[in-house]
C-alpha atoms as a PDB file:
ATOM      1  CA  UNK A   1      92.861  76.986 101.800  1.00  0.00           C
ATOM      2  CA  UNK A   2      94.723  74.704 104.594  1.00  0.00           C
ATOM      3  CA  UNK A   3      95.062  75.574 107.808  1.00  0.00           C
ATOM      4  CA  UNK A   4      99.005  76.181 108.486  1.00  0.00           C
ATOM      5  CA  UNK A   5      99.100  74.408 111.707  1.00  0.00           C
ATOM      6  CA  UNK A   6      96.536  71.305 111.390  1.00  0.00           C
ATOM      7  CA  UNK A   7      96.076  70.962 108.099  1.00  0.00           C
ATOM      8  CA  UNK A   8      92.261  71.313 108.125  1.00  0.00           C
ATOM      9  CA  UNK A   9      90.392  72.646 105.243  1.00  0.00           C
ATOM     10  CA  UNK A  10      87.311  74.268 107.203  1.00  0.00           C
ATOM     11  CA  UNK A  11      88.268  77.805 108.275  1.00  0.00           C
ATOM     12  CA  UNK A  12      86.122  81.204 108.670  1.00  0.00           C
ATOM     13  CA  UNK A  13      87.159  84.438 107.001  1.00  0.00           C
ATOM     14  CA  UNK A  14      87.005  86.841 109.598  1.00  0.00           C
ATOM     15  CA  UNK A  15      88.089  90.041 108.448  1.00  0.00           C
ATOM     16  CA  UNK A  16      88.836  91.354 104.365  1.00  0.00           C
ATOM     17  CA  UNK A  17      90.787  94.132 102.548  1.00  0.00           C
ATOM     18  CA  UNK A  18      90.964  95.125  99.081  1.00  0.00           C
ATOM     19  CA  UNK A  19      94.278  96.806  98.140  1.00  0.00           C
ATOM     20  CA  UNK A  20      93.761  98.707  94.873  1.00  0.00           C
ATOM     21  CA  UNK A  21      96.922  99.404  94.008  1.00  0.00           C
ATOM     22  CA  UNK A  22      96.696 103.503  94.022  1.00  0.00           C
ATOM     23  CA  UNK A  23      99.972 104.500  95.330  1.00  0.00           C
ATOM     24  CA  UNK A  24     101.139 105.540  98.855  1.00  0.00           C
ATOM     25  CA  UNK A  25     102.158 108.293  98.989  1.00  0.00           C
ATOM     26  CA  UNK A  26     103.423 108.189 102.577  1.00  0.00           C
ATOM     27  CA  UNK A  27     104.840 105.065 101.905  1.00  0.00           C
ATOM     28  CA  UNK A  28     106.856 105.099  98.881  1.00  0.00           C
ATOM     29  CA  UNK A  29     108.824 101.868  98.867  1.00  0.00           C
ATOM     30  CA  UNK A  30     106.050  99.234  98.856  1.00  0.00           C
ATOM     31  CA  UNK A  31     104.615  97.989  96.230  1.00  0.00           C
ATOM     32  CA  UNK A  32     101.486  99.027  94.398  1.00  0.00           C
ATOM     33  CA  UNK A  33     100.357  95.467  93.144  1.00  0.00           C
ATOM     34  CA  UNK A  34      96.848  94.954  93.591  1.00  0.00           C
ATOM     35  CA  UNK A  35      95.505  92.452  96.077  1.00  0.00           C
ATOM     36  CA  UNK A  36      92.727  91.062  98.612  1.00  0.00           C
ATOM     37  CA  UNK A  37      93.764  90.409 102.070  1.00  0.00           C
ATOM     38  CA  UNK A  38      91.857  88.379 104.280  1.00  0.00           C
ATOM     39  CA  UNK A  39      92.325  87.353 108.209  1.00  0.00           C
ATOM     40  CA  UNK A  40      91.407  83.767 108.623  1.00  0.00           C
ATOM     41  CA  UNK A  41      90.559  81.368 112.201  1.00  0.00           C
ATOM     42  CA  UNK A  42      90.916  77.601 111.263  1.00  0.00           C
ATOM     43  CA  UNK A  43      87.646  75.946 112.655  1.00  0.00           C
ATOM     44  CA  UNK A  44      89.727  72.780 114.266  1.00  0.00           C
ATOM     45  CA  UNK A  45      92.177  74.301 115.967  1.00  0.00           C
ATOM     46  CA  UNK A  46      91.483  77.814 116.510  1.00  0.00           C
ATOM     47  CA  UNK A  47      94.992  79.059 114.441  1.00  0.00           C
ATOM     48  CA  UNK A  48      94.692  82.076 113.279  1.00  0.00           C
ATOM     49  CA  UNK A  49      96.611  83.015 109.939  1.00  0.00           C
ATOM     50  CA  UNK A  50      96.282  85.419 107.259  1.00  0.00           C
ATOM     51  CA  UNK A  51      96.792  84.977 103.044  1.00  0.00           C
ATOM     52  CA  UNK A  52      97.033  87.873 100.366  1.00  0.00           C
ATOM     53  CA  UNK A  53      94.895  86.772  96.683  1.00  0.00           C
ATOM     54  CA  UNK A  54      96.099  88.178  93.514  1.00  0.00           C
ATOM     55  CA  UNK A  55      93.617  87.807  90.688  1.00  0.00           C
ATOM     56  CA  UNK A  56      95.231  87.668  87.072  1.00  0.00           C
ATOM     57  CA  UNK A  57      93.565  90.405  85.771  1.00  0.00           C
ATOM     58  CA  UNK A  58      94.937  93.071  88.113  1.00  0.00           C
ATOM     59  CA  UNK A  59      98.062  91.661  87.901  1.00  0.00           C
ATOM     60  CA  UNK A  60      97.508  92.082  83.927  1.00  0.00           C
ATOM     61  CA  UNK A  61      96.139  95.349  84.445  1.00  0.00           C
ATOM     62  CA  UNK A  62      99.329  96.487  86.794  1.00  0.00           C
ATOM     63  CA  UNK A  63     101.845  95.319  83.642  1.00  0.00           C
ATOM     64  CA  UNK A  64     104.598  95.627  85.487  1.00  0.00           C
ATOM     65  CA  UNK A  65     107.885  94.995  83.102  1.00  0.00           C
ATOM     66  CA  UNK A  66     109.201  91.866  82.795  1.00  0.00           C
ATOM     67  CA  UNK A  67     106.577  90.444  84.433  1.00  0.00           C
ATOM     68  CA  UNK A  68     104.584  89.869  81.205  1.00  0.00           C
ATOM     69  CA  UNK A  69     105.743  87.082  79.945  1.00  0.00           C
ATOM     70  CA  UNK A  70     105.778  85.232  83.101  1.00  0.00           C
ATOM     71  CA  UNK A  71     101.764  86.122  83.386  1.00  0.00           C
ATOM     72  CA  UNK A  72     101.299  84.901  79.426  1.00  0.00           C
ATOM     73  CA  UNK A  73     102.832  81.730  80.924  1.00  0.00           C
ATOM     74  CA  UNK A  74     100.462  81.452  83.828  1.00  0.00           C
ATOM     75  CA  UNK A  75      97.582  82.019  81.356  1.00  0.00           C
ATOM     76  CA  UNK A  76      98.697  79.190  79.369  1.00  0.00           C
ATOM     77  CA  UNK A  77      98.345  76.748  82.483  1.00  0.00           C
ATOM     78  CA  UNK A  78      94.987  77.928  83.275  1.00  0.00           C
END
């Protein structure tokens, strides 16, 4: 992972989440995709930024339609 700002590869994972994908039900119009979250600080230049991670599995596991053959086309590149 590069820093956004400097470039840098050396960073420090300060905080992570694991979405499961249940659903909200106070929230109805996001979306229930499955994903890590994690809340980095680049060690260069202090910038502070944040990614989401999607593993092919739970995206496999969510099946949403029409998104299968675009994941049997990811698989392929693997």
């Amino acid at each position: 992972m590069r820093c956004e700002k400097c470039g840098s590869l050396s960073h420090e994972v300060k905080e992570t989440r694991r979405r499961t994908g249940e659903p909200n039900p106070i929230n109805k119009n996001k979306s229930n995709t499955p994903y890590t979250y994690r809340r980095r600080v680049c060690s260069s230049c202090g910038h502070k930024f944040a990614t989401r991670e999607y593993t092919i599995p739970d995206l496999i596991a969510f099946g949403k339609q029409g998104y299968s053959q675009m994941i049997d086309d990811l698989m392929k590149t693997l």
